[in-house]
N, C-alpha and C. Protein backbone atom coordinates (compact mmCIF):
# COMPACT_ATOMS: atom_id res chain seq x y z
N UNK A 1 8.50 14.40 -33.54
CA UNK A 1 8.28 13.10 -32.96
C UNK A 1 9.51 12.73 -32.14
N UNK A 2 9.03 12.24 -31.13
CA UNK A 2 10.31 12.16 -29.93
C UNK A 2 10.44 10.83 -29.74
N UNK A 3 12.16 10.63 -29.61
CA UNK A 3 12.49 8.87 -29.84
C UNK A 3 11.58 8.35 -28.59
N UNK A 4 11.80 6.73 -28.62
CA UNK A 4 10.77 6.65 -27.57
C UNK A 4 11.85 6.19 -26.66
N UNK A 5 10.96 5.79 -25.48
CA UNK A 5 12.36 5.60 -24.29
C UNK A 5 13.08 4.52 -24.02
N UNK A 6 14.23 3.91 -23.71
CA UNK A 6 14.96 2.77 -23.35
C UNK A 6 13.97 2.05 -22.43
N UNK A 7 13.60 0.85 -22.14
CA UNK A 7 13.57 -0.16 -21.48
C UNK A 7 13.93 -0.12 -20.22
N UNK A 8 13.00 0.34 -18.60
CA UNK A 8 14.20 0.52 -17.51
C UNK A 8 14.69 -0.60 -16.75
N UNK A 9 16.21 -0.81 -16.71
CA UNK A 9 16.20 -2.28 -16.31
C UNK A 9 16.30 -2.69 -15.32
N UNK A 10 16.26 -4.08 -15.22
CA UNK A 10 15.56 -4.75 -14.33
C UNK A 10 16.21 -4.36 -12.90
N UNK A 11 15.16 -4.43 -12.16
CA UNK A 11 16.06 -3.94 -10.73
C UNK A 11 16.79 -5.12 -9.89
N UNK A 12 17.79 -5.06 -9.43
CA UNK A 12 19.04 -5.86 -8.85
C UNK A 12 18.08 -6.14 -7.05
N UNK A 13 18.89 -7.42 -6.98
CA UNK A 13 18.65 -7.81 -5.69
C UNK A 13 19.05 -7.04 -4.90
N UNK A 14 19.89 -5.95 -4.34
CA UNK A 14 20.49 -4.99 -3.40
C UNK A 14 19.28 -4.29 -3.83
N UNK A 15 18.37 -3.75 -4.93
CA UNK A 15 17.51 -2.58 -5.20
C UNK A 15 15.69 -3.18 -4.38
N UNK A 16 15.82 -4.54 -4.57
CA UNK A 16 14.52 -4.67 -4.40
C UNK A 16 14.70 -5.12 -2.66
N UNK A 17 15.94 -5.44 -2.00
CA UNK A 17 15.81 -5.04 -0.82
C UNK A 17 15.85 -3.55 -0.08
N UNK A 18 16.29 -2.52 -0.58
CA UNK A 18 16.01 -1.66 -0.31
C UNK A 18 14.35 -1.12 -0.18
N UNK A 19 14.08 -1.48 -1.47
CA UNK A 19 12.91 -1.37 -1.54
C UNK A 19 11.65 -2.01 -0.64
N UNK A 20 12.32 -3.33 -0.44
CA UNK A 20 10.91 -4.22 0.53
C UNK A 20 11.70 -4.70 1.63
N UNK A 21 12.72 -4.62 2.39
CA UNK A 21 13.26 -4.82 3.12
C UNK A 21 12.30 -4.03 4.59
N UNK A 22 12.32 -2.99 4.43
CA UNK A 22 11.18 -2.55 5.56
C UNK A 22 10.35 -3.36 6.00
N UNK A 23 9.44 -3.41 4.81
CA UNK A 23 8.02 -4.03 4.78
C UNK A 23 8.39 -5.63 5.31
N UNK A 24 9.53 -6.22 4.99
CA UNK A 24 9.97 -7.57 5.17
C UNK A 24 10.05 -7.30 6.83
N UNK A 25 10.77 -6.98 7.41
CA UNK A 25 11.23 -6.90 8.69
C UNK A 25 10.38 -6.30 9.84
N UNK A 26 9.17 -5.63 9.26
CA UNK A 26 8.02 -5.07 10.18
C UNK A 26 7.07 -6.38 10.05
N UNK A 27 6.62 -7.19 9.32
CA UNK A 27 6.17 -8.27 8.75
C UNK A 27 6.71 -9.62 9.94
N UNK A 28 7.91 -9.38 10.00
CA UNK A 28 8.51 -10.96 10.99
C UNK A 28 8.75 -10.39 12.24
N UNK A 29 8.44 -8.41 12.69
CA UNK A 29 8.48 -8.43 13.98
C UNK A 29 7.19 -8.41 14.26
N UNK A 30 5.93 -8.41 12.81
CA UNK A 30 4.68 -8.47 13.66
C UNK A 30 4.42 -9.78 13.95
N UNK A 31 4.96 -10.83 13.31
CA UNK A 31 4.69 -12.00 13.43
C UNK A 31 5.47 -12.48 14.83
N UNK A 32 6.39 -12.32 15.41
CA UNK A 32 7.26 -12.97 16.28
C UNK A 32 6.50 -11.63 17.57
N UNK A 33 5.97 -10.85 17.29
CA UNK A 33 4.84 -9.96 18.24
C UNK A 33 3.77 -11.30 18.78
N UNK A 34 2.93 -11.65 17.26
CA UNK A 34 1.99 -12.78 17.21
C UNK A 34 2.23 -13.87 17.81
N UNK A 35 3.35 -13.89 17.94
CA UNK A 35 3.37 -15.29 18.50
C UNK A 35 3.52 -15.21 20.04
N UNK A 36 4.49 -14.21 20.62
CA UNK A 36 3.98 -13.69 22.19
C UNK A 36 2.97 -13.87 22.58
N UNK A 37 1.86 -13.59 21.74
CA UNK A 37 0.62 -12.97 21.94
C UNK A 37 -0.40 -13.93 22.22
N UNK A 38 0.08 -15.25 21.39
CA UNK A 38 -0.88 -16.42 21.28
C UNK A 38 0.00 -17.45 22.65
N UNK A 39 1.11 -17.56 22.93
CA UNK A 39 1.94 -18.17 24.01
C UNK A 39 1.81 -17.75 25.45
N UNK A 40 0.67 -16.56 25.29
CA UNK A 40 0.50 -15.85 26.85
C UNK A 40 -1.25 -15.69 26.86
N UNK A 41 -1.49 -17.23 27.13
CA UNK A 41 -3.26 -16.99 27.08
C UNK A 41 -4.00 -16.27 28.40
N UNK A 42 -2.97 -16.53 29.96
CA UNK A 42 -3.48 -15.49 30.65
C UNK A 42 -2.99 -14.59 31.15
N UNK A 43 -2.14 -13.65 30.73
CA UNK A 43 -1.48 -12.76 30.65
C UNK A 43 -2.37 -11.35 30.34
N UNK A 44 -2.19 -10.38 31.24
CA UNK A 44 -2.67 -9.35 30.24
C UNK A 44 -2.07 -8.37 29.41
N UNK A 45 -0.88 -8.93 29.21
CA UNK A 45 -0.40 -8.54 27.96
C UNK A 45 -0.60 -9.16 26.54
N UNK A 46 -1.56 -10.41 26.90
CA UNK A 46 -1.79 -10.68 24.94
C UNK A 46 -2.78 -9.65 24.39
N UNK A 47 -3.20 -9.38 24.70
CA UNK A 47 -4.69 -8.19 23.70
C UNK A 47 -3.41 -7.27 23.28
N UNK A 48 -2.63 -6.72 24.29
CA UNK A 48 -1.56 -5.74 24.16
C UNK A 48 -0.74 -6.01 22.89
N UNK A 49 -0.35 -6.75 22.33
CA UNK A 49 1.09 -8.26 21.48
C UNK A 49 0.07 -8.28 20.83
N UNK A 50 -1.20 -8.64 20.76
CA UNK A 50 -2.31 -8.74 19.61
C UNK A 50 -2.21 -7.79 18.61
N UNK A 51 -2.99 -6.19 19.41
CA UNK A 51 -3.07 -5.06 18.90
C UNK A 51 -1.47 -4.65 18.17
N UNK A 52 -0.79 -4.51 18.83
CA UNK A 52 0.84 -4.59 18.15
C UNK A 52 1.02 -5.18 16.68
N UNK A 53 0.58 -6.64 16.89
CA UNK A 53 1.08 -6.94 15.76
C UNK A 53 -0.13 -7.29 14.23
N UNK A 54 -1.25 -6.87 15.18
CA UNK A 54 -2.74 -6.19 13.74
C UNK A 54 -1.77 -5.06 13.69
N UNK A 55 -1.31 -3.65 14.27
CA UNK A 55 -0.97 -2.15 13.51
C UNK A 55 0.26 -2.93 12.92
N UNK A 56 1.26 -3.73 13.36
CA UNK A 56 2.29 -4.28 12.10
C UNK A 56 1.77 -4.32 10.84
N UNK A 57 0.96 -4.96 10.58
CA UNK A 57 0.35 -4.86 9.64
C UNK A 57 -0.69 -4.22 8.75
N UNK A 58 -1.07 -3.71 9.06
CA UNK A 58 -1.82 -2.54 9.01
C UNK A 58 -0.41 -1.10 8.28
N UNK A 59 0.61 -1.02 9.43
CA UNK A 59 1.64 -0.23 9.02
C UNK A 59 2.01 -0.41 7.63
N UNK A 60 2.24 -2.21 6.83
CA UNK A 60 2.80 -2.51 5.76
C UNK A 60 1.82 -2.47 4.44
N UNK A 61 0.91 -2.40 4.76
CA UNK A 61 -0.57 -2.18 4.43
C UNK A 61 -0.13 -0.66 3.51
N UNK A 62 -0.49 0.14 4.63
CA UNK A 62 -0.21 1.57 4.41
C UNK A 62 1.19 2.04 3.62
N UNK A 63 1.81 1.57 3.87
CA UNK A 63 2.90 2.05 3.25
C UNK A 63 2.90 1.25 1.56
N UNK A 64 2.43 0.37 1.47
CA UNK A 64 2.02 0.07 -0.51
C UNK A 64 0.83 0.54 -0.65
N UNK A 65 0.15 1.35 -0.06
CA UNK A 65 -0.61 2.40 -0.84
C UNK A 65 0.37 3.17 -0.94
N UNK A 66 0.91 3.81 -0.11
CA UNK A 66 1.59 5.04 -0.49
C UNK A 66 2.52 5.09 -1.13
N UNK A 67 2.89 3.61 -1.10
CA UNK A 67 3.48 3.93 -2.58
C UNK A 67 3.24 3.30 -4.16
N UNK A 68 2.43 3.02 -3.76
CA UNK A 68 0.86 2.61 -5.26
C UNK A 68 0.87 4.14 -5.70
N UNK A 69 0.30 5.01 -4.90
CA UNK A 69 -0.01 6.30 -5.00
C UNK A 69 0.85 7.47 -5.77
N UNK A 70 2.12 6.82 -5.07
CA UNK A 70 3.69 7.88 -5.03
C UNK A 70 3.92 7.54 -6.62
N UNK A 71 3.46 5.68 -6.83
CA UNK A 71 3.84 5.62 -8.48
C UNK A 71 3.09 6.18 -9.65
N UNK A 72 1.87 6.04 -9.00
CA UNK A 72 0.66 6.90 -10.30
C UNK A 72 1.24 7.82 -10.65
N UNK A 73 1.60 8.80 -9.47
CA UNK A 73 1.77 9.88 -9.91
C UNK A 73 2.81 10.66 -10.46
N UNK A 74 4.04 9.67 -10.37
CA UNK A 74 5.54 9.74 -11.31
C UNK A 74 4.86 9.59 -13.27
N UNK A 75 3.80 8.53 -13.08
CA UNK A 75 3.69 7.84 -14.94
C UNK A 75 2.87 9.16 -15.20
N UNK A 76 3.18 9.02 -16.38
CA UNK A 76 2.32 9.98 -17.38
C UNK A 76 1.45 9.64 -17.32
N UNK A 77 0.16 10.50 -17.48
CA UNK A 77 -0.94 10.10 -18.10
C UNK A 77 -1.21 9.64 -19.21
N UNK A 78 -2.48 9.22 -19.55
CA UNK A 78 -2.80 8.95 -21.04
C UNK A 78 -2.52 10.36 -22.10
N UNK A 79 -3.42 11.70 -21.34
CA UNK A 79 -3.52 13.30 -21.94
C UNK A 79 -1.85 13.49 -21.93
N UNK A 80 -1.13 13.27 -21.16
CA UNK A 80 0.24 13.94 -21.54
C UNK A 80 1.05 13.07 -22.44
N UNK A 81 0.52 12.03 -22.88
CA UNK A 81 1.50 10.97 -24.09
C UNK A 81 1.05 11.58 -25.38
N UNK A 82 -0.01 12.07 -25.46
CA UNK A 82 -0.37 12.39 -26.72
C UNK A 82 -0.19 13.39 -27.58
N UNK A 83 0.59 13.74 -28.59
CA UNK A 83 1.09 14.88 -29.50
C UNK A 83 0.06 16.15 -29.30
């Protein structure tokens, strides 16, 4: 029988910007995209600043699946906890 494991602790403000700092900063350039986009009604660059800043998001989207995904697959399963 194997001890069980420490508690992992809590992650630090420098850790969880690393972590979402991307996603933060693709997020306020899709938004400050959005707002070009809506400030230039006859322009034909708003559809352009539109589309831009839907794949912003879309990009941040994608990247917490992948790493939803990246975490499943670090945890054990249920079959590998069991003696």
């Amino acid at each position: 029988m194997s001890a069980p494991e420490p508690p992992s602790p809590k992650p630090t403000t420098a850790q969880r910007l690393m972590d979402y700092g991307l996603m933060a900063a693709i997020l306020v350039w899709a938004g400050a995209v959005g707002l070009m986009a809506i400030n230039l009604p006859e322009s034909p660059w708003r559809w352009v600043f539109a589309g831009l800043s839907i794949a912003g998001v879309a990009t941040v989207y994608g990247i917490v699946r992948i790493r939803r995904y990246i975490n499943s697959l670090s945890k054990p399963s249920a079959q590998e906890k069991r003696p």
